[in-house]
PDB file of N, CA and C in Angstrom:
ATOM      1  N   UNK A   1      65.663  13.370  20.520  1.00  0.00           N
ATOM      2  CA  UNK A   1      66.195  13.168  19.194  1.00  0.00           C
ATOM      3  C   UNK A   1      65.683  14.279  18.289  1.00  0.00           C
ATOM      4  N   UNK A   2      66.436  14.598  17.519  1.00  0.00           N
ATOM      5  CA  UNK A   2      65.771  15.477  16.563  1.00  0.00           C
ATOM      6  C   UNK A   2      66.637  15.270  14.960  1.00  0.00           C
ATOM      7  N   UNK A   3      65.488  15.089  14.031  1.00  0.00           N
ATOM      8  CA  UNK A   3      65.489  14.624  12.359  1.00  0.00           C
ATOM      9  C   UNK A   3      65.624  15.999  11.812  1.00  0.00           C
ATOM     10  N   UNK A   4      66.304  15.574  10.527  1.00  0.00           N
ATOM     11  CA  UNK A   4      66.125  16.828   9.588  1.00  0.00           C
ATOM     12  C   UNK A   4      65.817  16.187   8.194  1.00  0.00           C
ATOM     13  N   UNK A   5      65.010  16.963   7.827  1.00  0.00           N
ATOM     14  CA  UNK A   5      64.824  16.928   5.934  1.00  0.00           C
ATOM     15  C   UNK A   5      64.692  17.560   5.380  1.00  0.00           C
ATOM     16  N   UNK A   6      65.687  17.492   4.206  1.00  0.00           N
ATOM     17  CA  UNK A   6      66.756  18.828   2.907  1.00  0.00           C
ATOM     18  C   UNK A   6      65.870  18.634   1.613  1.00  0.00           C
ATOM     19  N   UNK A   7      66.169  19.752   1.303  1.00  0.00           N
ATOM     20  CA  UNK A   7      66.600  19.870  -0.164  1.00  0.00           C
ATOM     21  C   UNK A   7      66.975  20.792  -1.060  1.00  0.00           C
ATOM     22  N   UNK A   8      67.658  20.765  -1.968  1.00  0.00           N
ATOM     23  CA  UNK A   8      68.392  21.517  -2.184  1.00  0.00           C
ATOM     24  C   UNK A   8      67.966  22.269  -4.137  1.00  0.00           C
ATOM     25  N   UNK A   9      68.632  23.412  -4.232  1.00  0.00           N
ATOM     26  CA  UNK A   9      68.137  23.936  -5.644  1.00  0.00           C
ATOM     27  C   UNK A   9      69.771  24.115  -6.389  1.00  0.00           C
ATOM     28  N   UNK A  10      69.682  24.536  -7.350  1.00  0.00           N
ATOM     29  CA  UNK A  10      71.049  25.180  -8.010  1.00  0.00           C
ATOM     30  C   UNK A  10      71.837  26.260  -6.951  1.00  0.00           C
ATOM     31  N   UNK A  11      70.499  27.537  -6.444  1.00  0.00           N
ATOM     32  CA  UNK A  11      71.150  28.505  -5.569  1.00  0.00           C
ATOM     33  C   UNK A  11      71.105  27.937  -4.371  1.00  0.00           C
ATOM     34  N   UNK A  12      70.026  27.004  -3.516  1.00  0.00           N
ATOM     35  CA  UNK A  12      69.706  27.448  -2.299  1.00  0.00           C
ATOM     36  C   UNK A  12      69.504  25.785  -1.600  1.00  0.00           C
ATOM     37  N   UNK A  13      69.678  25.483  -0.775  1.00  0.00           N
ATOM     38  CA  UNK A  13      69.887  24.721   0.256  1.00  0.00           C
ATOM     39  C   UNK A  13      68.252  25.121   1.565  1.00  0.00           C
ATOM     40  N   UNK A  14      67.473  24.390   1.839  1.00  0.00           N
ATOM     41  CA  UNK A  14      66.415  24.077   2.675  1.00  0.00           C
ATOM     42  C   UNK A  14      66.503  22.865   3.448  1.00  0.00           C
ATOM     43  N   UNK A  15      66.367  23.121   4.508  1.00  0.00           N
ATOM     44  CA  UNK A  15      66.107  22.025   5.967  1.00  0.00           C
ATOM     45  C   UNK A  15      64.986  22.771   6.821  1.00  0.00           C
ATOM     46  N   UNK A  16      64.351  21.333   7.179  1.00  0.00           N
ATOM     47  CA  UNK A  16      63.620  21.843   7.996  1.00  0.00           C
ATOM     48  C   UNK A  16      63.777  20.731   9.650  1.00  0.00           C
ATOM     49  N   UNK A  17      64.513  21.252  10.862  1.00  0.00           N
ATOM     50  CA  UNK A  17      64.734  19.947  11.578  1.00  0.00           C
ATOM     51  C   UNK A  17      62.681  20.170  12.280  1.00  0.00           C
ATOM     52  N   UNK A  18      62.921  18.444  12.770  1.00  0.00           N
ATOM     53  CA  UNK A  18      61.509  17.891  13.743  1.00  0.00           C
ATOM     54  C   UNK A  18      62.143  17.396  14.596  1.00  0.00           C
ATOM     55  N   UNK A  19      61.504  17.613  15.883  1.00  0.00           N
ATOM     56  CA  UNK A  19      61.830  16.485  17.055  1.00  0.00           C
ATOM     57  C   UNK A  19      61.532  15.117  16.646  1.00  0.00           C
ATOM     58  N   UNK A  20      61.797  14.324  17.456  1.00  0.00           N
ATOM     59  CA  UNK A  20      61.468  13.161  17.059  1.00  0.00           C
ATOM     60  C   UNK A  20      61.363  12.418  15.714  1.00  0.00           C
ATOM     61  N   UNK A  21      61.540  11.515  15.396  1.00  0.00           N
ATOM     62  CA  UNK A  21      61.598  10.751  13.785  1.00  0.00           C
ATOM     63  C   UNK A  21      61.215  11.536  12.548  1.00  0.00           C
ATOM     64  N   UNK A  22      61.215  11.724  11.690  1.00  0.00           N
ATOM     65  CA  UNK A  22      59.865  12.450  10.573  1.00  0.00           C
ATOM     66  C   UNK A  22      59.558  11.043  10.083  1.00  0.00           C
ATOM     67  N   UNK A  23      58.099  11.368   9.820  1.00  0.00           N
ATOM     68  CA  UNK A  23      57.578  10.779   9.117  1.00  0.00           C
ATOM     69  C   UNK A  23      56.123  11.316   8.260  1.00  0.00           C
ATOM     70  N   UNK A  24      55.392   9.970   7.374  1.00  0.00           N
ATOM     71  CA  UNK A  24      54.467  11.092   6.337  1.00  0.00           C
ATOM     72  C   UNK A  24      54.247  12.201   6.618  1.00  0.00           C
ATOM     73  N   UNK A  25      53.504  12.648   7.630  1.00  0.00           N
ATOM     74  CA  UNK A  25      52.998  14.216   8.083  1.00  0.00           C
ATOM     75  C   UNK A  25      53.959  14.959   8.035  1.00  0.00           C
ATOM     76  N   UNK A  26      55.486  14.702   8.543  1.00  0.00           N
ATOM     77  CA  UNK A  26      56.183  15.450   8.110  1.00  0.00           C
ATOM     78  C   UNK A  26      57.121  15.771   6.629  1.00  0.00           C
ATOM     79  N   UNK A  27      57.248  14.955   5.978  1.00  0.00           N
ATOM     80  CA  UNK A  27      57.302  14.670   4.718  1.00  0.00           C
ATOM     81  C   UNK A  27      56.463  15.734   3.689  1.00  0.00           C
ATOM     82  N   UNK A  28      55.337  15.150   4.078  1.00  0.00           N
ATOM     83  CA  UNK A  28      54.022  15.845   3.291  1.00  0.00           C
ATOM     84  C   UNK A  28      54.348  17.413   3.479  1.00  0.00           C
ATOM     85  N   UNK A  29      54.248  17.885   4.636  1.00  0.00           N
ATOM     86  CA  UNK A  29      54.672  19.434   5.360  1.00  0.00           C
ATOM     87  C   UNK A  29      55.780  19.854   4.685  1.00  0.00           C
ATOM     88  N   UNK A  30      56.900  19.181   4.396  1.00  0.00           N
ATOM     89  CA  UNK A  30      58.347  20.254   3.891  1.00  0.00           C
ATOM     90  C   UNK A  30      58.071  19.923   2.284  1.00  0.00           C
ATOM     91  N   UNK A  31      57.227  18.462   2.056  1.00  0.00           N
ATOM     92  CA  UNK A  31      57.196  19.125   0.465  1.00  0.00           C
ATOM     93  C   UNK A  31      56.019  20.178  -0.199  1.00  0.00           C
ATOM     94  N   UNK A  32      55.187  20.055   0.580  1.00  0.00           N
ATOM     95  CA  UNK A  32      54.623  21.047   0.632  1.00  0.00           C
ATOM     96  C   UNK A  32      54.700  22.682   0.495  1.00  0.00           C
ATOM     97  N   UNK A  33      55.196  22.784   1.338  1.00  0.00           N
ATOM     98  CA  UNK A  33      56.331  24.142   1.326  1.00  0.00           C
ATOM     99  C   UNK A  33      57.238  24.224   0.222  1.00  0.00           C
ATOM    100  N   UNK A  34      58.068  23.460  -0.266  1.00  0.00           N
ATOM    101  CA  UNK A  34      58.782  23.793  -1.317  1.00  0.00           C
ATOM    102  C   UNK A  34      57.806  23.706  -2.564  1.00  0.00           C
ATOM    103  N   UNK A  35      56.592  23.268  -2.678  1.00  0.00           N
ATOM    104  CA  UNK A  35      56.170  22.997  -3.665  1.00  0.00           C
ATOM    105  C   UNK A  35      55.530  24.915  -4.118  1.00  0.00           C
ATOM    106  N   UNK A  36      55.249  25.277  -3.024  1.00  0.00           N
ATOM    107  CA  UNK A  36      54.437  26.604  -2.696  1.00  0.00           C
ATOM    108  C   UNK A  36      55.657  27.248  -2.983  1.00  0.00           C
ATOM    109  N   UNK A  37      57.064  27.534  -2.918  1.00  0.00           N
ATOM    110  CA  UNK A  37      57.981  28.315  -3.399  1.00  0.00           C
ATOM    111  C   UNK A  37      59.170  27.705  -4.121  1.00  0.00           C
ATOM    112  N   UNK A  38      58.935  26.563  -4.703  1.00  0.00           N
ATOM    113  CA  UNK A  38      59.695  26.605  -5.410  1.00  0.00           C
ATOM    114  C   UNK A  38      59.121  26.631  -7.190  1.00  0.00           C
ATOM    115  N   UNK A  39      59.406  27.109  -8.121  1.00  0.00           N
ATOM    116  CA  UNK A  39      58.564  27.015  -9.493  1.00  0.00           C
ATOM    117  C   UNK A  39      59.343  25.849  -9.990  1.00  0.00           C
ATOM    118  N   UNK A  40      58.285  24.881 -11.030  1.00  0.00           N
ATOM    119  CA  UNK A  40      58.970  23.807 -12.082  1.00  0.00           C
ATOM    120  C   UNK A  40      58.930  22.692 -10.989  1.00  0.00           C
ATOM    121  N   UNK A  41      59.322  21.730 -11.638  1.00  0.00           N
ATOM    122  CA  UNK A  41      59.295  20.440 -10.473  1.00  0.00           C
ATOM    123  C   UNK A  41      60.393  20.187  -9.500  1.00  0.00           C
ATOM    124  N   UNK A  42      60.158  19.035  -8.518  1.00  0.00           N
ATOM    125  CA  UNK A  42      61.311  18.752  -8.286  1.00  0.00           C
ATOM    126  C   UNK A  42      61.172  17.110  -8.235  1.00  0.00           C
ATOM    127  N   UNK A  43      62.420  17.160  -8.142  1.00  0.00           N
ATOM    128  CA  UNK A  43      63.153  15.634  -7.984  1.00  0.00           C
ATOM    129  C   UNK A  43      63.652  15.167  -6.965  1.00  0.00           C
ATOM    130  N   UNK A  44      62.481  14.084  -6.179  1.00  0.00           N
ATOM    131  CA  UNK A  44      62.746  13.297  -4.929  1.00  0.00           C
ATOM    132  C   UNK A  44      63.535  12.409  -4.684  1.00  0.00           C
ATOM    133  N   UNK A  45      64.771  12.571  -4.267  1.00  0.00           N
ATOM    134  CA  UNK A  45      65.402  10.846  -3.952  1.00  0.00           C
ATOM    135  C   UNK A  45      65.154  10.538  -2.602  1.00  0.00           C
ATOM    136  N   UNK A  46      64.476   9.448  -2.758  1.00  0.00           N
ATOM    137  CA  UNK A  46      63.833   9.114  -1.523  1.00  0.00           C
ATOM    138  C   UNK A  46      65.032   7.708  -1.295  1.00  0.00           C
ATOM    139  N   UNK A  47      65.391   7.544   0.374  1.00  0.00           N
ATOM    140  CA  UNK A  47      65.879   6.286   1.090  1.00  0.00           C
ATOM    141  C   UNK A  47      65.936   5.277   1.285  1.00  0.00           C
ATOM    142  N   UNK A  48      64.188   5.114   1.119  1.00  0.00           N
ATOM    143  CA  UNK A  48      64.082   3.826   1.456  1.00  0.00           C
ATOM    144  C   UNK A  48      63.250   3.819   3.097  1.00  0.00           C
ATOM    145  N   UNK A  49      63.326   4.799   3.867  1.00  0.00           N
ATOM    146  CA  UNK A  49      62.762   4.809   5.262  1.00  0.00           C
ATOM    147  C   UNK A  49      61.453   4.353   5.083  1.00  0.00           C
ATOM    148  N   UNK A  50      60.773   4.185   6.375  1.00  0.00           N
ATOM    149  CA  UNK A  50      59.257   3.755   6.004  1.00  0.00           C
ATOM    150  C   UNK A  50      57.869   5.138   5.884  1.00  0.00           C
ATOM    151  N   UNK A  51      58.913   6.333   5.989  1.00  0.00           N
ATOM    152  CA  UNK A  51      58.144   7.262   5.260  1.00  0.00           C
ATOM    153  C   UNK A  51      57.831   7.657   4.479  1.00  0.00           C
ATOM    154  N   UNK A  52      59.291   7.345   3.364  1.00  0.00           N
ATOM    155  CA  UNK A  52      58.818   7.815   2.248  1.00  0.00           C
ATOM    156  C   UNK A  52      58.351   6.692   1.832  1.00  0.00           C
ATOM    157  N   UNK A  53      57.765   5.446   2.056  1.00  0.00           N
ATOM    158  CA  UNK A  53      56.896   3.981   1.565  1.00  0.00           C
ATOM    159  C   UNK A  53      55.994   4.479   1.934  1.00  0.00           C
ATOM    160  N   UNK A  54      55.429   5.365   2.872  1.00  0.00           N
ATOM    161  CA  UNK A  54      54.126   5.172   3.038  1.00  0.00           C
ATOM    162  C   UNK A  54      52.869   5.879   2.058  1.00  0.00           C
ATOM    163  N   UNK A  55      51.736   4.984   2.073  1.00  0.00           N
ATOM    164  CA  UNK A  55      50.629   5.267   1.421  1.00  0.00           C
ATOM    165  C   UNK A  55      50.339   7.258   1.387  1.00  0.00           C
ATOM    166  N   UNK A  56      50.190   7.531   2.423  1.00  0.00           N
ATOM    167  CA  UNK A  56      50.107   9.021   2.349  1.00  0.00           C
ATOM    168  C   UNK A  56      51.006  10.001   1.784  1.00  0.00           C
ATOM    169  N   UNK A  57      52.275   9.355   1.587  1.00  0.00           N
ATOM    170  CA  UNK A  57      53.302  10.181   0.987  1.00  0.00           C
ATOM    171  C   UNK A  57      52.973   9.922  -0.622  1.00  0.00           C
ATOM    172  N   UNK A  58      53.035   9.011  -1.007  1.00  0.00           N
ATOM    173  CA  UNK A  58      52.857   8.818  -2.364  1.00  0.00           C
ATOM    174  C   UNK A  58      51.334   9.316  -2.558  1.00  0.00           C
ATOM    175  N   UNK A  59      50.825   9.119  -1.914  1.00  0.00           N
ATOM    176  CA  UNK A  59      49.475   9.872  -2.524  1.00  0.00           C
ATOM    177  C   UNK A  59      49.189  11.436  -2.642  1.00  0.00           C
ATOM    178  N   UNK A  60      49.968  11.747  -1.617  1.00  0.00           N
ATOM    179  CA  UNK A  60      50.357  13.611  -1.968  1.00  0.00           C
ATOM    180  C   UNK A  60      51.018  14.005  -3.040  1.00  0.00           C
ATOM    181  N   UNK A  61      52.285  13.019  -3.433  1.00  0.00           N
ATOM    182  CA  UNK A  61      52.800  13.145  -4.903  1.00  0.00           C
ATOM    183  C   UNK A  61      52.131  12.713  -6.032  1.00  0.00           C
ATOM    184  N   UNK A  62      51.298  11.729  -5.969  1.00  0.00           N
ATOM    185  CA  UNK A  62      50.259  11.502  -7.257  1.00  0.00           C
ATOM    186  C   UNK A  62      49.329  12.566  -7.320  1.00  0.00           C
ATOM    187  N   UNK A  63      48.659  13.567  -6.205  1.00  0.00           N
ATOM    188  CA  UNK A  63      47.550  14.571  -6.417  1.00  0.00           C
ATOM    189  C   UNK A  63      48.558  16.240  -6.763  1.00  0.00           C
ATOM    190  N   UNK A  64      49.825  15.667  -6.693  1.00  0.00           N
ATOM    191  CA  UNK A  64      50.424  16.815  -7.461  1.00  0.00           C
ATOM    192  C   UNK A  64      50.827  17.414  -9.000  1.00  0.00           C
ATOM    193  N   UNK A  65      50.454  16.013  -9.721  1.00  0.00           N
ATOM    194  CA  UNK A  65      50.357  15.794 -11.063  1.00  0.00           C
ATOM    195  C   UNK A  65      51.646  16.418 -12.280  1.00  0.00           C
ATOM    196  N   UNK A  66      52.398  15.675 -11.360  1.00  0.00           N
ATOM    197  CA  UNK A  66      53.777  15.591 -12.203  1.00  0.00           C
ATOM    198  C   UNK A  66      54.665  17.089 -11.887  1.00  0.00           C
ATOM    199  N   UNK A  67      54.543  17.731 -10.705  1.00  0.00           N
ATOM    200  CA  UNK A  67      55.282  18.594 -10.368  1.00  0.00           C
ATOM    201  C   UNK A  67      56.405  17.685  -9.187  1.00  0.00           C
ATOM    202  N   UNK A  68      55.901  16.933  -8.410  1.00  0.00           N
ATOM    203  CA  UNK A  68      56.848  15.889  -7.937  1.00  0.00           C
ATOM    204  C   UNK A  68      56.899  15.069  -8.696  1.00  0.00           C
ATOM    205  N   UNK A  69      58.077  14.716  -9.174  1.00  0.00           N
ATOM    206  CA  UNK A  69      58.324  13.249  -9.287  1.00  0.00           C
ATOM    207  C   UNK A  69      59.910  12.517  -9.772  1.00  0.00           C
ATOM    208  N   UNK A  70      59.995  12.111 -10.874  1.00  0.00           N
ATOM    209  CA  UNK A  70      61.372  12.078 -11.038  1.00  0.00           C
ATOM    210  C   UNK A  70      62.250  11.151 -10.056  1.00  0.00           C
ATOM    211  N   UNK A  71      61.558  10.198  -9.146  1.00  0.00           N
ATOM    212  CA  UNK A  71      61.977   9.218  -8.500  1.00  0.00           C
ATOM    213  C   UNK A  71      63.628   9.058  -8.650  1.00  0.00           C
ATOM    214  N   UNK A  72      64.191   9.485  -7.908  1.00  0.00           N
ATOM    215  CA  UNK A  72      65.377   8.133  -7.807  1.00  0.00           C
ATOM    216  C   UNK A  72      65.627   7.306  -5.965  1.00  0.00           C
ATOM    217  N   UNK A  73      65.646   6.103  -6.165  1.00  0.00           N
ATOM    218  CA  UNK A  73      65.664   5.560  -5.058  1.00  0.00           C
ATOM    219  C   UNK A  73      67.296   4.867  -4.502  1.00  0.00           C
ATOM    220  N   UNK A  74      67.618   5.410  -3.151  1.00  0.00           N
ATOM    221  CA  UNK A  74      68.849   4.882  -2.741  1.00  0.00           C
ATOM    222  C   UNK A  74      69.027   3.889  -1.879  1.00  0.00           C
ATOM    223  N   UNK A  75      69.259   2.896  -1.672  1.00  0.00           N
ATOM    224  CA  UNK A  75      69.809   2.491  -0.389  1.00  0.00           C
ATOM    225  C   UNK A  75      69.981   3.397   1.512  1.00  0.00           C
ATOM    226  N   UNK A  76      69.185   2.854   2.305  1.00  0.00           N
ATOM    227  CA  UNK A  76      69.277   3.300   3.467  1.00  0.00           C
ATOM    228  C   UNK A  76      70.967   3.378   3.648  1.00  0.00           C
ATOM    229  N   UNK A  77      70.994   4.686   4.354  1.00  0.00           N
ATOM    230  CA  UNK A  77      72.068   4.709   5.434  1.00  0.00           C
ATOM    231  C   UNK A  77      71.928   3.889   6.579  1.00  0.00           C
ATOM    232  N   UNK A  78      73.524   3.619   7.000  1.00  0.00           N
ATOM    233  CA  UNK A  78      73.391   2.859   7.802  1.00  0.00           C
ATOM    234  C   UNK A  78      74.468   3.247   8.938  1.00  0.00           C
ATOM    235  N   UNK A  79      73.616   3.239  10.059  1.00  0.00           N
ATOM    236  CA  UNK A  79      74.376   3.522  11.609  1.00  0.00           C
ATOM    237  C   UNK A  79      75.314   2.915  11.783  1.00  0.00           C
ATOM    238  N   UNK A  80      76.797   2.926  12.467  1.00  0.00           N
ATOM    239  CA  UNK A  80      77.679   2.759  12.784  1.00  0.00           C
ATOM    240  C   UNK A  80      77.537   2.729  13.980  1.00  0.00           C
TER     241      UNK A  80
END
C-alpha cells in the first residue's frame, strides 16, 4: 500500500507519498518540511483519521506557536 499527504499554496502543490498508512511520525515529517519552506502560516484541514487525533501531532502544532493552525475539520472519506 502506499499513502500520500498534500498540500497545497496559491503557486505550488506538495505531496509527499509513504509506504504503508501515514501516521503521527509521518504527519509531523511533511509538516515539518513545509514549515522550513514555506513563510507565514498555514492552514490544516485535518480528516478526522487517527493521525491527525493523535497526541503527538497536536503537540508539534502547539510547540509551533501559531504558525500552524487555523483548524478546519472534515468528515472522513469514505471507501467504496
Amino acid at each position: 500500500m502506499l499513502s500520500a499527504i498534500a498540500g497545497v499554496t496559491w503557486w505550488n502543490f506538495y505531496f509527499r507519498l509513504f509506504p504503508g498508512a501515514i501516521r503521527s511520525p509521518q504527519i509531523i515529517e511533511f509538516l515539518s518540511h513545509r514549515l522550513r519552506h514555506i513563510p507565514g502560516k498555514l492552514l490544516i484541514v485535518w480528516d478526522g483519521l487517527p493521525g491527525h487525533r493523535s497526541r503527538a501531532g497536536w503537540d508539534f502544532v502547539q510547540q509551533q506557536r501559531g504558525r500552524a493552525g487555523g483548524w478546519s475539520f472534515s468528515r472522513p472519506m469514505r471507501r467504496n
